[in-house]
N, C-alpha and C. Protein backbone atom coordinates (compact mmCIF):
# COMPACT_ATOMS: atom_id res chain seq x y z
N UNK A 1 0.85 -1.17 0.00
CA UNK A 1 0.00 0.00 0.00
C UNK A 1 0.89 1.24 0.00
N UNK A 2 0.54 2.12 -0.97
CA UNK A 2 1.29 3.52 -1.34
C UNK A 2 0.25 4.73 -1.06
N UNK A 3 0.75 5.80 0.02
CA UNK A 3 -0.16 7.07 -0.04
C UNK A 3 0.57 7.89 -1.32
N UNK A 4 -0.75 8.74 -1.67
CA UNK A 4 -0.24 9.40 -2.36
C UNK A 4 0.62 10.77 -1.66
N UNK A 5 1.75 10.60 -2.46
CA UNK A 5 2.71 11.96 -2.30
C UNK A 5 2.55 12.96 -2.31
N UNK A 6 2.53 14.24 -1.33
CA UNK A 6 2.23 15.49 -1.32
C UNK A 6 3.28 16.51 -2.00
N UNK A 7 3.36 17.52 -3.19
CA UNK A 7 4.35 18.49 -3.28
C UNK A 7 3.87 19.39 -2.18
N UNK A 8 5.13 20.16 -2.80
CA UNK A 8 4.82 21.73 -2.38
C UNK A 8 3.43 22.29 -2.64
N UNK A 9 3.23 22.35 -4.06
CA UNK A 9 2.10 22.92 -4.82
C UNK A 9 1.34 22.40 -4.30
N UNK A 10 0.61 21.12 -4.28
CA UNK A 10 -0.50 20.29 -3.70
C UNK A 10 -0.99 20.70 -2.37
N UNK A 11 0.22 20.60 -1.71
CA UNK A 11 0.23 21.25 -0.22
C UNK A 11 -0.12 22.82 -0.16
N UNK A 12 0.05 23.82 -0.59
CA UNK A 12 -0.38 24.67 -0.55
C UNK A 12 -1.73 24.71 -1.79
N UNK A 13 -2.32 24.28 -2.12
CA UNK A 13 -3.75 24.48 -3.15
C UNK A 13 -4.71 23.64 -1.85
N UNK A 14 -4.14 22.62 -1.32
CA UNK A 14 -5.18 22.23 -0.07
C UNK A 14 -5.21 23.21 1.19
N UNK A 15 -3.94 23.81 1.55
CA UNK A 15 -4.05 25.15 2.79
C UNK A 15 -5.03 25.76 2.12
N UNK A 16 -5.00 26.41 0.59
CA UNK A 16 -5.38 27.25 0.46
C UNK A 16 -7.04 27.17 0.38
N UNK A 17 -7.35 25.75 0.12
CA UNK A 17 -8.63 24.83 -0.32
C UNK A 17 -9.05 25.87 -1.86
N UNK A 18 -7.89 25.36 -2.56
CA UNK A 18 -7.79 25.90 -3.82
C UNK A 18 -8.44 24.55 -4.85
N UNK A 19 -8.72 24.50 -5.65
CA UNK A 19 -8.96 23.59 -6.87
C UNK A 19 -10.41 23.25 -6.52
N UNK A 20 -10.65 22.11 -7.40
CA UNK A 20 -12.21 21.73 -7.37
C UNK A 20 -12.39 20.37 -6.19
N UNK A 21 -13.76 21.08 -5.43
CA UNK A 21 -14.31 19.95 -4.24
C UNK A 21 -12.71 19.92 -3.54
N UNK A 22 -12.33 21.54 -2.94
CA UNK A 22 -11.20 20.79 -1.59
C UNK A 22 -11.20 20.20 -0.68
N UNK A 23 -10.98 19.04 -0.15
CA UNK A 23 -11.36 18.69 1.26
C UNK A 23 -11.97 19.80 2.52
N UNK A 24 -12.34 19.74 3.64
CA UNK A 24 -12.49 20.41 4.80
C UNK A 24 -11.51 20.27 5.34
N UNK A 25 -10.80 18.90 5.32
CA UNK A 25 -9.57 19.03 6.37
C UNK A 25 -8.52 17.92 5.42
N UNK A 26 -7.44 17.80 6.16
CA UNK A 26 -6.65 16.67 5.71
C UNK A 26 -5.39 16.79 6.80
N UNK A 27 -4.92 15.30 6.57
CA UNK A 27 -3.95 14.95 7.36
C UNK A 27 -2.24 14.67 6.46
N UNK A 28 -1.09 15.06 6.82
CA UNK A 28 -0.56 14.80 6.07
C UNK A 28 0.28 14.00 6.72
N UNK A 29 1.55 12.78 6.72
CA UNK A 29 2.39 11.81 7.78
C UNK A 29 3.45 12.56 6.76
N UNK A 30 4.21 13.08 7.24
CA UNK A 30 5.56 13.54 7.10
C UNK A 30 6.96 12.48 8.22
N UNK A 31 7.56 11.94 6.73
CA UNK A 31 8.49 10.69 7.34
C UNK A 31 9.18 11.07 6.44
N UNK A 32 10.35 9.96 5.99
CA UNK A 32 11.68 9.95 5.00
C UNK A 32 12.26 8.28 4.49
N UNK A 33 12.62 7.74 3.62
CA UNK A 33 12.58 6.98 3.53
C UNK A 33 14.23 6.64 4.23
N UNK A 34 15.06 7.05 4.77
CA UNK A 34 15.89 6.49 5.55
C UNK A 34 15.23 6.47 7.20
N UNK A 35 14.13 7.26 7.15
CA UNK A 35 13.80 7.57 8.83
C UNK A 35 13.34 5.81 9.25
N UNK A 36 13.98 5.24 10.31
CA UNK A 36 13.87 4.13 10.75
C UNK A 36 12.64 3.89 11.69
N UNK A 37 11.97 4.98 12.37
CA UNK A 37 10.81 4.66 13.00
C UNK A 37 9.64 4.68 12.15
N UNK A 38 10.03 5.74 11.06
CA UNK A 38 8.99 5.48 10.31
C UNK A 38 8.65 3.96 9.75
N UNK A 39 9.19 3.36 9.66
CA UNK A 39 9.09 2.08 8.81
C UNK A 39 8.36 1.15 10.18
N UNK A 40 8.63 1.50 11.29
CA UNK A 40 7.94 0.79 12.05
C UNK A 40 6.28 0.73 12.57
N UNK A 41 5.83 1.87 11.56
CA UNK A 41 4.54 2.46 11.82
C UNK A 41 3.67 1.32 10.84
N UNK A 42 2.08 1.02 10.56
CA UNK A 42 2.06 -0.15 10.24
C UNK A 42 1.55 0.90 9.74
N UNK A 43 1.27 0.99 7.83
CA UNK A 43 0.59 2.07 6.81
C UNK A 43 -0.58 1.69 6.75
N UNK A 44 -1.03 -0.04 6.46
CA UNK A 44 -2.46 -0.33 6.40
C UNK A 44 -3.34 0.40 7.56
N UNK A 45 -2.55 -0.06 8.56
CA UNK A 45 -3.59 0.40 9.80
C UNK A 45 -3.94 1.90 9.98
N UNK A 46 -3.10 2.62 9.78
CA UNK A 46 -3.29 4.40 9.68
C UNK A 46 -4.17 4.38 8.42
N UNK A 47 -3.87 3.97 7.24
CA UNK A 47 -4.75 4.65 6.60
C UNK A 47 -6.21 3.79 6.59
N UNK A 48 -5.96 3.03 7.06
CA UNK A 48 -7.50 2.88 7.19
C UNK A 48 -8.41 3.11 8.74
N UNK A 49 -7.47 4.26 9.28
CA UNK A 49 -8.20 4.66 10.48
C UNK A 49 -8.75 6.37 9.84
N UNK A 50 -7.64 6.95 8.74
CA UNK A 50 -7.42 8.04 8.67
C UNK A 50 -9.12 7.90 7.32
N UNK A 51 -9.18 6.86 6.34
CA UNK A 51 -10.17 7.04 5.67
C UNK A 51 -11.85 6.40 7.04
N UNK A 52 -11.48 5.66 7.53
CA UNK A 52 -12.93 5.67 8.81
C UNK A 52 -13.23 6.86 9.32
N UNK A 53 -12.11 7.75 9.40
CA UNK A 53 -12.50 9.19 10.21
C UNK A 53 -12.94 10.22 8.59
N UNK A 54 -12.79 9.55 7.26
CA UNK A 54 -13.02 10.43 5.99
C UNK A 54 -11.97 11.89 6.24
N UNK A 55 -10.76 11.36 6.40
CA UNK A 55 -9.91 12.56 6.32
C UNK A 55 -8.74 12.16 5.19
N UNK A 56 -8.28 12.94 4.01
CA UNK A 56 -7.64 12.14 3.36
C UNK A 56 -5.92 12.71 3.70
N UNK A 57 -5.12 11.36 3.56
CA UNK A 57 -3.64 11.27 3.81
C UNK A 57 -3.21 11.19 3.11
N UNK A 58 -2.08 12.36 3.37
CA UNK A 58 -1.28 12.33 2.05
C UNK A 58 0.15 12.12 2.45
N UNK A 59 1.47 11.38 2.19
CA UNK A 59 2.79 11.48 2.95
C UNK A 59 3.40 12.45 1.96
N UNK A 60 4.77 12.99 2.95
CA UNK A 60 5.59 13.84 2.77
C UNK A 60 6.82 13.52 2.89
N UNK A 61 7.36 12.54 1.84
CA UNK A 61 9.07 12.03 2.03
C UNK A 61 9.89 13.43 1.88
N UNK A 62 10.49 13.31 3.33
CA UNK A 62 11.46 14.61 3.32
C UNK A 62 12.47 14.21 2.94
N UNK A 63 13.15 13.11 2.24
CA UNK A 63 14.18 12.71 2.06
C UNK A 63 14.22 13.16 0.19
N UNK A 64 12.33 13.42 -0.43
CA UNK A 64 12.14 13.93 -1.75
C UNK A 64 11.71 15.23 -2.07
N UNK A 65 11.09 15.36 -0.73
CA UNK A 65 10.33 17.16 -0.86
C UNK A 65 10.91 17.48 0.43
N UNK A 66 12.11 18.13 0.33
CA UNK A 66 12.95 18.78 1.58
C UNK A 66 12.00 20.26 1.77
N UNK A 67 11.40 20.91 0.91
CA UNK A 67 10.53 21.68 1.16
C UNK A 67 10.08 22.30 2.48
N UNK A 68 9.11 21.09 2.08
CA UNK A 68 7.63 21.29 2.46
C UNK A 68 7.44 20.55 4.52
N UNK A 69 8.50 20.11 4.68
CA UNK A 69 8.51 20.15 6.17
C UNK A 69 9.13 21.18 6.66
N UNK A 70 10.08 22.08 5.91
CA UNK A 70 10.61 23.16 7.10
C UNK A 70 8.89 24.40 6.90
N UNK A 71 8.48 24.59 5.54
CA UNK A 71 7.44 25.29 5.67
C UNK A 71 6.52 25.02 6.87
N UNK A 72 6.08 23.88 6.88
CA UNK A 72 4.91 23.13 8.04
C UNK A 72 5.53 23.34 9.29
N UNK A 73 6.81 23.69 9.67
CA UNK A 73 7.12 23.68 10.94
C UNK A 73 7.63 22.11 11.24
N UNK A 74 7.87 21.46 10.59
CA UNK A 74 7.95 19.79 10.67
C UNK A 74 9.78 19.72 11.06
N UNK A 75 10.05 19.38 12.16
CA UNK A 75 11.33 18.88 12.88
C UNK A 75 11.79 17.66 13.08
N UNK A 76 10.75 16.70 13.26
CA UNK A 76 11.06 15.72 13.43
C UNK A 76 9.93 14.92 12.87
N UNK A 77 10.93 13.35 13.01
CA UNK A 77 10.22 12.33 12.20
C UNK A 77 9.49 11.07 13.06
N UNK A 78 8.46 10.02 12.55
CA UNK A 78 7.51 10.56 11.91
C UNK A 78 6.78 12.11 12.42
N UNK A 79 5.98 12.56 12.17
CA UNK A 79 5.12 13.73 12.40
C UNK A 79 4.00 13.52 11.69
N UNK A 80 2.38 13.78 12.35
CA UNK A 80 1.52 13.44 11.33
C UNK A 80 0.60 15.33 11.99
N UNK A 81 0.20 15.98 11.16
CA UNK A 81 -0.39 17.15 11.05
C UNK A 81 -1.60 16.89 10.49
N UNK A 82 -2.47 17.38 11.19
CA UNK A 82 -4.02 17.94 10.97
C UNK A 82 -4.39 19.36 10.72
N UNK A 83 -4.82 18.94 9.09
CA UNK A 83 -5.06 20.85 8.76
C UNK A 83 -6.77 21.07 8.28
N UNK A 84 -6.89 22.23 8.22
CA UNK A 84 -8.11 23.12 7.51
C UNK A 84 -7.45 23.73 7.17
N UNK A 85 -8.20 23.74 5.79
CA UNK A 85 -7.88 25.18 4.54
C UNK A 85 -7.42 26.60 6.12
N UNK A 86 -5.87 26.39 5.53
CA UNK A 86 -5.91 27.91 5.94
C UNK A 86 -5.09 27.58 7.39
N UNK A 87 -5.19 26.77 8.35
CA UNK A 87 -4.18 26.33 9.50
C UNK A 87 -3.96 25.29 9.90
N UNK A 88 -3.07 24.99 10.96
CA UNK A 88 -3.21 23.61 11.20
C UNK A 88 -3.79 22.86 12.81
N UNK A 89 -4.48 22.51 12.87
CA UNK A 89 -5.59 22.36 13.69
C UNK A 89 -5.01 21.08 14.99
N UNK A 90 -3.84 20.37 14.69
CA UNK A 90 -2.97 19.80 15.65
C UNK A 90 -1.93 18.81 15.16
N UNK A 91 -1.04 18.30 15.83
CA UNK A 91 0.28 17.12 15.36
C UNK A 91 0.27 16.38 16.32
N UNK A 92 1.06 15.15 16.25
CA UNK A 92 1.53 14.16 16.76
C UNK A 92 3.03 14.04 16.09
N UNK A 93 4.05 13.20 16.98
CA UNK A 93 5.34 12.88 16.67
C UNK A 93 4.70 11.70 17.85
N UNK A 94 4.91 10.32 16.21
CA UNK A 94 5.37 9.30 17.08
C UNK A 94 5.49 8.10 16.01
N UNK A 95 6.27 6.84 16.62
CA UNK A 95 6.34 6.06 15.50
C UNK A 95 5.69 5.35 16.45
N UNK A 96 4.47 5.28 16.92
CA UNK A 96 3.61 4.06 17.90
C UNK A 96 2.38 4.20 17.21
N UNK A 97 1.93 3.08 16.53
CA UNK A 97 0.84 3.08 15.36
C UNK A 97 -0.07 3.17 16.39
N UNK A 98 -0.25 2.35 17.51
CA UNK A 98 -1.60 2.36 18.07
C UNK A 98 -2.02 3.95 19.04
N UNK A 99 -0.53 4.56 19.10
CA UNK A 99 -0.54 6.44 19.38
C UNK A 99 -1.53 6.99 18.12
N UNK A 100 -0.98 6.68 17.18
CA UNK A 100 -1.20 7.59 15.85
C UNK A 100 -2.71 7.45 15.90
N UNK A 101 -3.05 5.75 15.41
CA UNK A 101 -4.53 5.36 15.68
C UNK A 101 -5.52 6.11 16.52
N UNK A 102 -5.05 6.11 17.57
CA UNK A 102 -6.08 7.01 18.87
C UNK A 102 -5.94 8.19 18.77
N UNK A 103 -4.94 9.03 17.82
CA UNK A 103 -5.16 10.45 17.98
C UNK A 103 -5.92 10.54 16.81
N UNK A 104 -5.84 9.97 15.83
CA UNK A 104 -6.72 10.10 14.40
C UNK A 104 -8.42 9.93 14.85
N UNK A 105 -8.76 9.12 15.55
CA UNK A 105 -9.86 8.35 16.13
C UNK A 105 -10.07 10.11 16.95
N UNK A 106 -9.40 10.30 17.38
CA UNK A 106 -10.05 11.79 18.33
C UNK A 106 -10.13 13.46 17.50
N UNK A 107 -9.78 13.35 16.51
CA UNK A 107 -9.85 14.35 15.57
C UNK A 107 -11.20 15.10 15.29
C-alpha cells in the first residue's frame, strides 16, 4: 500500500482549499525513507483509520520534498499534522501506530 505523495504545490492548493471539491480538512504523515521509525509504523492500519475518520492522507518524504517540512514547521520524524484550509488544527510525533490510531480516532 502507497499514499499518495504530497508536493509543495498540492500542499499549498489544499491550505489554500484551492482547486475543485477541496477537502475540509486533511492529514498529512511527514516521514523519510531512511527515517527508521517510520518504517515501524504499520501504513495499512493508519490509513485505514485516517479514511474511517473520511480525512484524506497524504505522505511527505522529506528525504524527496525537503521543502515542504521546514514550511509546516515539521522537525522531526515521523510527524503526522491535521489541517483546515488555511491552518493547522494539531500534530503528533510518534512512530507508535496504536498512538497515531487514537489520535486520528479523536480528531
Amino acid at each position: 500500500m502507497e499514499l499518495p505523495a504530497i508536493t509543495q504545490s498540492q500542499f499549498e492548493d489544499l491550505w489554500d482549499a484551492r482547486g475543485l471539491n477541496p477537502p475540509p480538512s486533511f492529514l498529512v504523515w511527514f516521514g523519510a525513507s531512511w527515517c527508521r521509525p517510520c518504517h515501524r509504523l504499520d501504513l495499512a492500519a493508519i490509513t485505514a483509520a485516517a479514511a474511517a475518520a473520511h480525512i484524506p492522507l497524504w505522505y511527505c518524504d522529506a528525504a524527496v520534498n525537503k521543502y515542504t517540512p521546514g514550511y509546516a514547521n515539521v522537525y522531526s520524524l515521523p510527524t503526522f499534522v491535521y489541517y483546515k484550509p488555511g491552518r493547522e488544527v494539531t500534530r503528533i510525533t510518534s512512530a507508535d501506530t496504536k498512538a497515531v490510531i487514537s489520535w486520528i480516532h479523536h480528531l
